[in-house]
C-alpha atoms as a PDB file:
ATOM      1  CA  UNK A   1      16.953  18.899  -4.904  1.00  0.00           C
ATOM      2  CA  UNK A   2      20.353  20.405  -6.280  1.00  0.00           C
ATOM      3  CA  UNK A   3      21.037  22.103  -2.574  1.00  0.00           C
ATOM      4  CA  UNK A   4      20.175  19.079  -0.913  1.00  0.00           C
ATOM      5  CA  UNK A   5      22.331  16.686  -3.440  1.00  0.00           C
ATOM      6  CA  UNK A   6      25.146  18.780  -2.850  1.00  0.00           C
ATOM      7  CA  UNK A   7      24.903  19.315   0.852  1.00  0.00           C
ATOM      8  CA  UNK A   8      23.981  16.176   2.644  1.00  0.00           C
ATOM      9  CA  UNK A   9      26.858  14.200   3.377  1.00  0.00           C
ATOM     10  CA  UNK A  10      25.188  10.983   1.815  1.00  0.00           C
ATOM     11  CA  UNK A  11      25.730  12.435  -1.498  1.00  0.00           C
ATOM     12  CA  UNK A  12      27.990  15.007  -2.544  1.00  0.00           C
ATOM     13  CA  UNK A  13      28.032  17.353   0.809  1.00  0.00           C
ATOM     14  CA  UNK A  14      29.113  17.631   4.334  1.00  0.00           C
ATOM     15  CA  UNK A  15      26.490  17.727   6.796  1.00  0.00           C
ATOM     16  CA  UNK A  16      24.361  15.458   8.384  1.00  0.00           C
ATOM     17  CA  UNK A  17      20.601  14.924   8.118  1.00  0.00           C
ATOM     18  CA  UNK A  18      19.634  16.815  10.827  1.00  0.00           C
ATOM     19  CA  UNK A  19      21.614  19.596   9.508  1.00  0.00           C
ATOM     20  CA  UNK A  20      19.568  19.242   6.421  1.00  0.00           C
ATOM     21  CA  UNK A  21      16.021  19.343   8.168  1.00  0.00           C
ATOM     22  CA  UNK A  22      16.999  22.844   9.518  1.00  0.00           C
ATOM     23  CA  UNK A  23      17.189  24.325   6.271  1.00  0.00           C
ATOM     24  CA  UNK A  24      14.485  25.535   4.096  1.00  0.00           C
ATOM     25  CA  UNK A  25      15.392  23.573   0.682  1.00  0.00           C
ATOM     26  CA  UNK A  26      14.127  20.292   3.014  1.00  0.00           C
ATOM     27  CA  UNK A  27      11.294  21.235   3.654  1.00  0.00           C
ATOM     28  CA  UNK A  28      10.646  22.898   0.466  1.00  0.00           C
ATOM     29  CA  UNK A  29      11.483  19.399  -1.027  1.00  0.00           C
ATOM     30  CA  UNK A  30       9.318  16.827   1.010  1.00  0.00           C
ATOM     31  CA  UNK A  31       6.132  18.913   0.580  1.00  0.00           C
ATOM     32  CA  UNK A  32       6.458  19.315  -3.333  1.00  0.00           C
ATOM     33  CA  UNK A  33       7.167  15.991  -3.548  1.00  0.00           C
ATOM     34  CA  UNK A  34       4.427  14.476  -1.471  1.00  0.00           C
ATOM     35  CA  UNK A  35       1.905  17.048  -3.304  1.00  0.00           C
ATOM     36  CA  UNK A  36       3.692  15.890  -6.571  1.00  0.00           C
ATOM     37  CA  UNK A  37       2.734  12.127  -5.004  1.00  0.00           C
ATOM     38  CA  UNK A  38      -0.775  13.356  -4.891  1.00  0.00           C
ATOM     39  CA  UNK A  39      -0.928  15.161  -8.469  1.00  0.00           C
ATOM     40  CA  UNK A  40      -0.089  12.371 -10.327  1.00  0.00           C
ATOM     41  CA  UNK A  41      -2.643   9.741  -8.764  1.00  0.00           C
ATOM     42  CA  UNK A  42      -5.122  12.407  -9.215  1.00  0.00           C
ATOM     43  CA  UNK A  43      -4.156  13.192 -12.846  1.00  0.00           C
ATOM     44  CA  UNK A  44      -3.023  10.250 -14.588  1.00  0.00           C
ATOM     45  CA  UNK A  45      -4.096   6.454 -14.676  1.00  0.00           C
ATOM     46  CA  UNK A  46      -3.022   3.556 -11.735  1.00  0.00           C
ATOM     47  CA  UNK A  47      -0.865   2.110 -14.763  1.00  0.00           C
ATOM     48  CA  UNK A  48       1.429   5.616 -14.892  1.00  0.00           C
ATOM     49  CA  UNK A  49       1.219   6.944 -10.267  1.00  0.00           C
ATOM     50  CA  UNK A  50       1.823   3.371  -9.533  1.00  0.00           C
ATOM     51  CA  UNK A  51       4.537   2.391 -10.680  1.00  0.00           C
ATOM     52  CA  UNK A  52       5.965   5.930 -10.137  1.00  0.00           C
ATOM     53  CA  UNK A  53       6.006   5.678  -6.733  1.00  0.00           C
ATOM     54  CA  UNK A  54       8.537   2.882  -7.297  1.00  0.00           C
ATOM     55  CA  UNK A  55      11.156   4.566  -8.765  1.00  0.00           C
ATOM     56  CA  UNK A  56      11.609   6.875  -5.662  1.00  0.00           C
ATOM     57  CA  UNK A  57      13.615   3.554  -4.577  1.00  0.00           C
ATOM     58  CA  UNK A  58      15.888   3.590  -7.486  1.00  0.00           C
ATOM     59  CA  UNK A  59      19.794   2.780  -6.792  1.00  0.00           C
ATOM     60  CA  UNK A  60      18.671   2.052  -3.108  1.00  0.00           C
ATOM     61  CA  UNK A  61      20.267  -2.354  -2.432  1.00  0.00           C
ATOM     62  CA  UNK A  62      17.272  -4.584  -1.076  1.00  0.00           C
ATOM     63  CA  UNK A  63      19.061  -4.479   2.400  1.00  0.00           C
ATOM     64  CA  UNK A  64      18.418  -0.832   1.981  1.00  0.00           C
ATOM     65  CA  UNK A  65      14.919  -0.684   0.943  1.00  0.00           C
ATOM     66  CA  UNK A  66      14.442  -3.187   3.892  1.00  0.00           C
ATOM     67  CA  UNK A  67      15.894  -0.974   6.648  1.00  0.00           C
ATOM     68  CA  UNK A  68      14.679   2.381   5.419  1.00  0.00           C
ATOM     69  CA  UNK A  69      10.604   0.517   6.336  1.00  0.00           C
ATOM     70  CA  UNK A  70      11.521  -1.100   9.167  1.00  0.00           C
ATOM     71  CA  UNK A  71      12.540   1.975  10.549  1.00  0.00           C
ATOM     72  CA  UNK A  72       9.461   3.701   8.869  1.00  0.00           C
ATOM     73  CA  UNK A  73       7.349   1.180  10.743  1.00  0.00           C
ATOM     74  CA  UNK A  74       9.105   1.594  14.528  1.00  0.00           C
ATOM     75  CA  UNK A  75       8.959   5.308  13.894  1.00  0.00           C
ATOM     76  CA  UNK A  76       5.395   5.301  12.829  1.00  0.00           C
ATOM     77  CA  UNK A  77       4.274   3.001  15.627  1.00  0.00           C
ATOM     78  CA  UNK A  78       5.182   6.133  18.304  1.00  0.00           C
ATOM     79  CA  UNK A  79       3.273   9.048  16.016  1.00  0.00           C
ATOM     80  CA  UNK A  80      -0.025  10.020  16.329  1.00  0.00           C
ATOM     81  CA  UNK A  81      -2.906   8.854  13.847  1.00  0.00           C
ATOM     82  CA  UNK A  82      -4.063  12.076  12.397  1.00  0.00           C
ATOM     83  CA  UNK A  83      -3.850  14.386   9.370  1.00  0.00           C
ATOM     84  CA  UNK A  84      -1.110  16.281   9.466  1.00  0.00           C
ATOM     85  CA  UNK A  85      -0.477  19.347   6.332  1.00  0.00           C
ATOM     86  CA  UNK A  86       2.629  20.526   5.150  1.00  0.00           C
ATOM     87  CA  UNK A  87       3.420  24.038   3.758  1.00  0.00           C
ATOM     88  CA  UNK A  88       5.827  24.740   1.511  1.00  0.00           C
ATOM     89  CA  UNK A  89       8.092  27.828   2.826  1.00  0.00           C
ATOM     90  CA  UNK A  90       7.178  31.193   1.592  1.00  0.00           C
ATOM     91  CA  UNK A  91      10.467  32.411   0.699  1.00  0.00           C
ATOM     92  CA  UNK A  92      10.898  29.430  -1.710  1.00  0.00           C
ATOM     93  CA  UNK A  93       7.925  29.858  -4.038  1.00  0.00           C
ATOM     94  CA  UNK A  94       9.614  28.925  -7.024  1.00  0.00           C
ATOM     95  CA  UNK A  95       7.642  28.726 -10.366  1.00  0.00           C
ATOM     96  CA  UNK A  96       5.447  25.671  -8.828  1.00  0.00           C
ATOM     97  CA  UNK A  97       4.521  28.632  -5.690  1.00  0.00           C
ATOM     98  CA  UNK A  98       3.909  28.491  -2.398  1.00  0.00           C
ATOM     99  CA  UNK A  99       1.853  24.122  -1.668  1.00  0.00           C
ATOM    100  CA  UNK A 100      -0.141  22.729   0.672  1.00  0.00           C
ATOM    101  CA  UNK A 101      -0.510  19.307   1.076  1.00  0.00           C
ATOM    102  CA  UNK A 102      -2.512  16.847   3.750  1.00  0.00           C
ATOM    103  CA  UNK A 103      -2.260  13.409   4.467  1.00  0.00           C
ATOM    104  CA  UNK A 104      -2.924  11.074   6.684  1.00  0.00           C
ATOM    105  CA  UNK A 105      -0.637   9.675   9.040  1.00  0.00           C
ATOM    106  CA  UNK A 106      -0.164   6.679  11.417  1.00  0.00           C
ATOM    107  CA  UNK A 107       0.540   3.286   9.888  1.00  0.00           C
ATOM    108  CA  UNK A 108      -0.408   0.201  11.909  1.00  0.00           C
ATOM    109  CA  UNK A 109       0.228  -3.441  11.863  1.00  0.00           C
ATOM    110  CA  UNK A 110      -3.567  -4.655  12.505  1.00  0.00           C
ATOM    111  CA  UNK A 111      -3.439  -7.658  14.574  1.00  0.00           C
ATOM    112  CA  UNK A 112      -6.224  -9.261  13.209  1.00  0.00           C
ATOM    113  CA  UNK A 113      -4.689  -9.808   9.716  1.00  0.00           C
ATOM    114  CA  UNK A 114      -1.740 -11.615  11.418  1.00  0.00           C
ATOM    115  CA  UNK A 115      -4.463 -13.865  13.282  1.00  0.00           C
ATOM    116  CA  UNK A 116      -6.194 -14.299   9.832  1.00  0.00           C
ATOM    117  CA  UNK A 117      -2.324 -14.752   8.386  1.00  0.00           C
ATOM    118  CA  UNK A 118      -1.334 -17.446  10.728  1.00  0.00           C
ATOM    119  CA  UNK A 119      -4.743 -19.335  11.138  1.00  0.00           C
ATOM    120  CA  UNK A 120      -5.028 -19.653   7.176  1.00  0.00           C
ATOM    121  CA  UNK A 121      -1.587 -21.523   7.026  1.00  0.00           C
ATOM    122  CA  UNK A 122      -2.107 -23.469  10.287  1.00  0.00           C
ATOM    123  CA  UNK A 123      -5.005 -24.567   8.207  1.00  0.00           C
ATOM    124  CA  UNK A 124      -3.268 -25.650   5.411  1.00  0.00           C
ATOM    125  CA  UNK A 125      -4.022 -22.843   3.405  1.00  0.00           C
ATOM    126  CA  UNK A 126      -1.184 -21.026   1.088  1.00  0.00           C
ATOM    127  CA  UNK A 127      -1.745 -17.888   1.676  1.00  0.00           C
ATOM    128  CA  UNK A 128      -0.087 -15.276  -1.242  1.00  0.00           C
ATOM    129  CA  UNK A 129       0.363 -11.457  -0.653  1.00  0.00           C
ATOM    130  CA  UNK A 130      -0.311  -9.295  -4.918  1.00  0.00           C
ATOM    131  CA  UNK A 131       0.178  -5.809  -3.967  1.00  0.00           C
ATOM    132  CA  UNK A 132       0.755  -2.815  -5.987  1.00  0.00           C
ATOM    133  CA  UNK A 133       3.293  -1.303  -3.525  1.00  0.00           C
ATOM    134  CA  UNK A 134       7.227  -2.069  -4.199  1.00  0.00           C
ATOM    135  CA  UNK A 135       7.966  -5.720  -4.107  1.00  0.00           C
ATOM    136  CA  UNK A 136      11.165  -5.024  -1.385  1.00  0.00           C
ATOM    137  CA  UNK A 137       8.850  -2.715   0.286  1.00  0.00           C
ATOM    138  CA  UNK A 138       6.099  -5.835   0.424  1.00  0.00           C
ATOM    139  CA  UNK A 139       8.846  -8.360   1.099  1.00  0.00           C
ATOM    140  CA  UNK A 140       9.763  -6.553   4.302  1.00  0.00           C
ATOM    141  CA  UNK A 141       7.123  -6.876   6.009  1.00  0.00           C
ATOM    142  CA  UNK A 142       5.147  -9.716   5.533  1.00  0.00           C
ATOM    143  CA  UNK A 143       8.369 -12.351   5.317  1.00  0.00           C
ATOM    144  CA  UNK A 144      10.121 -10.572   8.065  1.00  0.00           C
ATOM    145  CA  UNK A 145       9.299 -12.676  11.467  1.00  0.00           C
ATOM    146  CA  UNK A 146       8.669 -10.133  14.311  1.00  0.00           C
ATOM    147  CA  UNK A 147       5.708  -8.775  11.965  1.00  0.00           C
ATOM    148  CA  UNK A 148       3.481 -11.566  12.074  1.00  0.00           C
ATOM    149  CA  UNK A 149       2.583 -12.580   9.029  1.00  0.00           C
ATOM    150  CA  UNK A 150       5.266 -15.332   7.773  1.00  0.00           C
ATOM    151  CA  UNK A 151       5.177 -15.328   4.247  1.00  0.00           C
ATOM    152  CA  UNK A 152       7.547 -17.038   2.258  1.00  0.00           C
ATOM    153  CA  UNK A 153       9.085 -14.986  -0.211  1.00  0.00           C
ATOM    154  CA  UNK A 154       8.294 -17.074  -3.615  1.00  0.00           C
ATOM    155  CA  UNK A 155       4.604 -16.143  -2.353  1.00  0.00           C
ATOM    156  CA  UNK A 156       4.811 -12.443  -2.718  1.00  0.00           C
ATOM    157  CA  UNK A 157       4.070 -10.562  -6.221  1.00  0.00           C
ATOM    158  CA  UNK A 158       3.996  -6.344  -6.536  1.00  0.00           C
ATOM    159  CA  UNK A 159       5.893  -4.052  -8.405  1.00  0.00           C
ATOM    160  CA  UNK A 160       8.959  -5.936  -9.685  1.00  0.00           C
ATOM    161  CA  UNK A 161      11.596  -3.718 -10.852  1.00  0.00           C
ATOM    162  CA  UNK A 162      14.436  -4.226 -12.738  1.00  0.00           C
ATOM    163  CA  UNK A 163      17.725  -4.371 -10.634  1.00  0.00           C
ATOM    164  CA  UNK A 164      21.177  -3.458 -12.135  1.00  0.00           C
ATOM    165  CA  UNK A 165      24.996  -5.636 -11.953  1.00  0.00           C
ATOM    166  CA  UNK A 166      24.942  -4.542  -8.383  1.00  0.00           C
ATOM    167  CA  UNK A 167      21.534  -5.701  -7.310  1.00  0.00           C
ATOM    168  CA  UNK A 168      20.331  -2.032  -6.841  1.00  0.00           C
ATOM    169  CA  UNK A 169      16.826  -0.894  -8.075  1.00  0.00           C
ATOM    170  CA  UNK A 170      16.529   0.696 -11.044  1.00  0.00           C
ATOM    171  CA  UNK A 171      13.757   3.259 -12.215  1.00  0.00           C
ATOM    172  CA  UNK A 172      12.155   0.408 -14.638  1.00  0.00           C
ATOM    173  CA  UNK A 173       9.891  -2.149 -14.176  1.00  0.00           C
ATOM    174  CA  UNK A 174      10.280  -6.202 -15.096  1.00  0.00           C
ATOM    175  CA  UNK A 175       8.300  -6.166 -18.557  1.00  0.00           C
ATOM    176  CA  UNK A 176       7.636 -10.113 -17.577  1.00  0.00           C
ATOM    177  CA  UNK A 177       5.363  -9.591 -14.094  1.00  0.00           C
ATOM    178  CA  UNK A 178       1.920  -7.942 -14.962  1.00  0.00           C
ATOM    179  CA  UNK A 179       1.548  -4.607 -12.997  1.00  0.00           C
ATOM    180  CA  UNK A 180       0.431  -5.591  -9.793  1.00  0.00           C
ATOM    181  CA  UNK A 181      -3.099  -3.151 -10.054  1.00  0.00           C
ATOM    182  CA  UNK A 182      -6.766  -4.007 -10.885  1.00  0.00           C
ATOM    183  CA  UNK A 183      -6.388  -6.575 -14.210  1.00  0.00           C
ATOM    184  CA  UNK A 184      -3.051  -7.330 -13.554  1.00  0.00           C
ATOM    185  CA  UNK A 185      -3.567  -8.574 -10.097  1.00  0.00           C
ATOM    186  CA  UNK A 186      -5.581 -11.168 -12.061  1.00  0.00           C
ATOM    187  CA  UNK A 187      -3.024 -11.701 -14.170  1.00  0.00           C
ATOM    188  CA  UNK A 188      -0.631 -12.426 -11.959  1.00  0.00           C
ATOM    189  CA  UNK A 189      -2.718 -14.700 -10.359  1.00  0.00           C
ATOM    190  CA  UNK A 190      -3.370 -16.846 -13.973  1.00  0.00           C
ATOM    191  CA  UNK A 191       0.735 -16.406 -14.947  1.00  0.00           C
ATOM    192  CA  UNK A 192       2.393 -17.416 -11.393  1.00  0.00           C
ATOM    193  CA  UNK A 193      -0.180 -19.176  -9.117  1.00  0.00           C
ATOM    194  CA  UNK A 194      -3.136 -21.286 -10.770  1.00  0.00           C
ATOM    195  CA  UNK A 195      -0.728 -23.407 -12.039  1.00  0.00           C
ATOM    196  CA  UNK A 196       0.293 -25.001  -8.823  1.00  0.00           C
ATOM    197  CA  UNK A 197      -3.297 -25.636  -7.866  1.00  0.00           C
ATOM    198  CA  UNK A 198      -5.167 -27.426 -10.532  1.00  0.00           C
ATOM    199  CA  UNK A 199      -5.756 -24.187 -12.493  1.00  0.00           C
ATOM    200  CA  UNK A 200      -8.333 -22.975 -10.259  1.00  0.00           C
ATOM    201  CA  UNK A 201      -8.743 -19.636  -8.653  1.00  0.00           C
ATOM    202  CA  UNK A 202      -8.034 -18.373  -5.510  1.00  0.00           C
ATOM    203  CA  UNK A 203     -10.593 -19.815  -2.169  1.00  0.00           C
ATOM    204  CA  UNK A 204     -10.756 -16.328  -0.705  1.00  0.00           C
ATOM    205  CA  UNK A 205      -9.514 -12.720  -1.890  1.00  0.00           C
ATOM    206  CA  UNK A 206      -9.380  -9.935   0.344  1.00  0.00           C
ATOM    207  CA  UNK A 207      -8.095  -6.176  -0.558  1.00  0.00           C
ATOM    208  CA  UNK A 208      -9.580  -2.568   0.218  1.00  0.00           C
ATOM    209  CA  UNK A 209      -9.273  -0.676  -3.110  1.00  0.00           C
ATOM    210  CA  UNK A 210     -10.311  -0.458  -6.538  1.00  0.00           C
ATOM    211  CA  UNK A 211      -6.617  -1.989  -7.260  1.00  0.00           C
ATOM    212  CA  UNK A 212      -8.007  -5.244  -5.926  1.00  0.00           C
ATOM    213  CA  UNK A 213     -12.103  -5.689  -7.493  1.00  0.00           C
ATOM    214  CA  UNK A 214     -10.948  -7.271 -10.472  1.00  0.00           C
ATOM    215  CA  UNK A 215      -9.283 -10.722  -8.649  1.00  0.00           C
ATOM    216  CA  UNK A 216     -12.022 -10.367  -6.322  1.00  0.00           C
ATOM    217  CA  UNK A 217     -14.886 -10.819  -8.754  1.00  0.00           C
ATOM    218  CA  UNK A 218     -12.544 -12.518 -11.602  1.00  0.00           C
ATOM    219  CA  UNK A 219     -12.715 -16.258 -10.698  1.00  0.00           C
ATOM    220  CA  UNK A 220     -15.824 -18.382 -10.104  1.00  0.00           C
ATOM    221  CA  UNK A 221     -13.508 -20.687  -7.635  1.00  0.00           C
ATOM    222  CA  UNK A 222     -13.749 -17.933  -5.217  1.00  0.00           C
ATOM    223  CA  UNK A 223     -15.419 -18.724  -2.126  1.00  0.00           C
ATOM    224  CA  UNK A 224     -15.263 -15.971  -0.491  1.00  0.00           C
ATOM    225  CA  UNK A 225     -14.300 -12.236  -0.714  1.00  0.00           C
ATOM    226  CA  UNK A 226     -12.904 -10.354   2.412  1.00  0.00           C
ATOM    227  CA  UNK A 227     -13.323  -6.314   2.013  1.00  0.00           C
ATOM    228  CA  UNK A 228     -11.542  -3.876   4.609  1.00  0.00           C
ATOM    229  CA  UNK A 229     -14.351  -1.332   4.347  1.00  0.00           C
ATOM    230  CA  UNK A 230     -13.154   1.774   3.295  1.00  0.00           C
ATOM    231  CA  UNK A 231     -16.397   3.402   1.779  1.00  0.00           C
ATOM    232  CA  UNK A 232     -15.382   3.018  -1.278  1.00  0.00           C
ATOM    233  CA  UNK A 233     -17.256   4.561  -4.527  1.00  0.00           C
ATOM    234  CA  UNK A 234     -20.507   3.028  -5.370  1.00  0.00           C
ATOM    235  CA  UNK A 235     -20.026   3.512  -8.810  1.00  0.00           C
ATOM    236  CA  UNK A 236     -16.755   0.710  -8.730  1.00  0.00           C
ATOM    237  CA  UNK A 237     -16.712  -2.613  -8.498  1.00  0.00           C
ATOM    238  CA  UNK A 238     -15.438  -2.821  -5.046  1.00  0.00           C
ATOM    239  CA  UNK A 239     -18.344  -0.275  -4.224  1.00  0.00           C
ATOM    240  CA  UNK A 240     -21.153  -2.908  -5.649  1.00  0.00           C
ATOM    241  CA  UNK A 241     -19.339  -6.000  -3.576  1.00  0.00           C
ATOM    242  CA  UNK A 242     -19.884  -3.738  -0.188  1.00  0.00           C
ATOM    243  CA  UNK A 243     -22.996  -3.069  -0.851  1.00  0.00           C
ATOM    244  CA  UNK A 244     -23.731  -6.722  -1.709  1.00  0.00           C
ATOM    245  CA  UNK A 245     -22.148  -7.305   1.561  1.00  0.00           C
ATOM    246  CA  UNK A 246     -24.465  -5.636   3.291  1.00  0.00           C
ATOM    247  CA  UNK A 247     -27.429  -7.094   1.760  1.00  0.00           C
ATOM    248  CA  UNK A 248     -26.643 -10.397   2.829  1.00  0.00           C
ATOM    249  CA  UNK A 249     -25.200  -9.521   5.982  1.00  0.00           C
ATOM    250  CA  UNK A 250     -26.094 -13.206   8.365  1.00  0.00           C
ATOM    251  CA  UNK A 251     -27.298 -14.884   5.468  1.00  0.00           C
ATOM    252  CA  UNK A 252     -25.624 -18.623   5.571  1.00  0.00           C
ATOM    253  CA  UNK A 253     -24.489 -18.143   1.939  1.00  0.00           C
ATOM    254  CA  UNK A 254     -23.111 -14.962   2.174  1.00  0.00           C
ATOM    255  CA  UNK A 255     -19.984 -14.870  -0.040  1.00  0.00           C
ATOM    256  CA  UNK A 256     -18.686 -11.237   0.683  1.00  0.00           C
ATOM    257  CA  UNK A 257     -17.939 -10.099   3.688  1.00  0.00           C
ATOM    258  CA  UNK A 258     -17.188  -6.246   4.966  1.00  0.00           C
ATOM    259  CA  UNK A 259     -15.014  -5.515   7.682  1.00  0.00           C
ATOM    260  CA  UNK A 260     -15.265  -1.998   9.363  1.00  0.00           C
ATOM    261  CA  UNK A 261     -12.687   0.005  10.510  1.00  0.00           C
ATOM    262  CA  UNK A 262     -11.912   3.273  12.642  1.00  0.00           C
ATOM    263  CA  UNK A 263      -9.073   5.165  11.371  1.00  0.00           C
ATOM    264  CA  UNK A 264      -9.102   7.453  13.761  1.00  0.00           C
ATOM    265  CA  UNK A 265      -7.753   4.943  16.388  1.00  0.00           C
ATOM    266  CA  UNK A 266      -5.585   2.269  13.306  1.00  0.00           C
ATOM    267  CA  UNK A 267      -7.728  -0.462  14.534  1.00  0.00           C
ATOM    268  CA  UNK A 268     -10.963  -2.726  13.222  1.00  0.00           C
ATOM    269  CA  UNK A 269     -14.353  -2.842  14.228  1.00  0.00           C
ATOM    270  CA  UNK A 270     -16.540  -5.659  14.986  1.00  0.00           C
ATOM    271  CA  UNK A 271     -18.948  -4.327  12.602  1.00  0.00           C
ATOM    272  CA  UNK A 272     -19.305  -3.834   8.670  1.00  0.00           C
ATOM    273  CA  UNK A 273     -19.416  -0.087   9.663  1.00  0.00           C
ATOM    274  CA  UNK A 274     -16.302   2.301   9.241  1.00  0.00           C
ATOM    275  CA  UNK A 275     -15.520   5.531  10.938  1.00  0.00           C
ATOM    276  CA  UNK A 276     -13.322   7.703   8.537  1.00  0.00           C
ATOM    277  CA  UNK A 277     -10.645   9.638   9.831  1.00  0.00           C
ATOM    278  CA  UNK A 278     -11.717  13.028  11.484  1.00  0.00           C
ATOM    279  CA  UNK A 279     -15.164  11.898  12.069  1.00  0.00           C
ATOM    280  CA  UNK A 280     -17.627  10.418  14.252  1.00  0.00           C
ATOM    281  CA  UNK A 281     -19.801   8.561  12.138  1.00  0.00           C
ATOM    282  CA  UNK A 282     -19.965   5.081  11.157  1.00  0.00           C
ATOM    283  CA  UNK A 283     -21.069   3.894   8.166  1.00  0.00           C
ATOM    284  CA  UNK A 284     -21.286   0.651   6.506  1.00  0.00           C
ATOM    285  CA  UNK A 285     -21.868   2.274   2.370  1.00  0.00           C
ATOM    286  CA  UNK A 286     -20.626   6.157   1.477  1.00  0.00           C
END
């Protein structure tokens, strides 16, 4: 991180950024960091790798955080969905040694969530984006026009941070927002939202992850729960609503429903059933 601090002409150095990809201490860099991104969701609790991830934006304006996923998103729309693995170079072992790390890669806009998006609020229904990602991250997408989705900003809640005199994010979160994950999606929903609708709950909930069971199953208003079926573990509450969903698949009073993906392609199913990335086989429960 020293090298590249020093070097790149965006901080204390000279060259460009493609000068700086050439060179080993980049790539050395990007993999520790994205297996370092990995460690800490496997080792610690959502309330500690969650709000870590946020503080890789710190000192960055909003205008900043905005361009830097826009440009994610046109550049990502052009790769290939796939897992790809880095590997640390060999001649930079360093006392953390030589790491390999996989993920997946390929983000996509799916066009039936700005369908759902735009039919809900043609219906007269406020819709409200909770998400445990940045809040300028969020913010960027789903209030920015050409995306789709047309959400007004005072609707979106995530991982507030703190900002400094000059508007830049700082590496601390707003004590007065909840932490946008499992209970605290809840939360939010009770502190910010309720109150503008008779105290009641939300009409429908939909998420993917264990980050979002708790609103789903928290409020008896619900009338329906929407679940982008990612096989989730049977032994969470997300886990028990799929499999609920599939139990009362066509029944008129059906209350969950699971939608099925294939993430080898970025693109839903019309079917309950997912195919996980690198495989064939579709299945609606893990």
């Amino acid at each position: 991180y020293t090298w590249l601090y020093n070097n790149y002409s965006g901080f204390a150095g000279n060259k460009t950024l493609d000068e700086i990809k050439k060179n080993s201490n980049y790539m050395n860099f990007i993999v520790k960091m994205r297996y370092l991104y990995d460690a800490i969701g496997g080792s610690f609790d959502h309330e500690v790798s969650y709000p870590w991830v946020t503080y890789l934006f710190s000192g960055m304006s909003k205008k900043e955080v905005a361009d830097l996923v826009h440009d994610t998103i046109e550049w990502q729309n052009n790769q290939p969905i796939g897992k790809v693995t880095w590997v640390s170079p060999a001649d930079m072992a360093g006392r953390a040694g030589i790491v390999s790390v996989t993920w997946k890669n390929g983000f996509r806009l799916i066009p039936e969530m700005q369908t759902l998006y735009k039919n809900l609020q043609q219906a007269g229904v406020d819709v409200y984006v909770i998400s445990a990602s940045a809040l300028d991250v969020i913010k960027s997408i789903v209030t920015t026009e050409k995306y789709g989705f047309s959400v007004p900003e005072s609707h979106v809640y995530a991982m507030h941070p703190l900002y400094d005199k000059e508007g830049r994010l700082t590496h601390s979160l707003d004590p007065y927002y909840p932490q946008t994950q499992g209970k605290g999606k809840t939360e939010t929903i009770k502190k910010f939202i309720q109150q503008h609708y008779k105290n009641t709950g939300p009409i429908l909930v939909a998420g993917d992850s264990e980050g979002d069971q708790n609103m789903m199953s928290d409020f008896n208003d619900t009338k329906l729960v929407l679940i982008i079926n990612r096989l989730r573990s049977s032994d969470t509450i997300i886990g028990e609503l799929s499999a609920k969903a599939v139990r009362d698949y066509n029944k008129d009073d059906a209350k969950i429903l699971l939608q099925g993906r294939d993430e080898n392609k970025g693109e839903f199913l019309p079917s309950q059933s997912s195919i996980l990335m690198g495989t064939n086989n579709k299945a609606s429960l893990p």
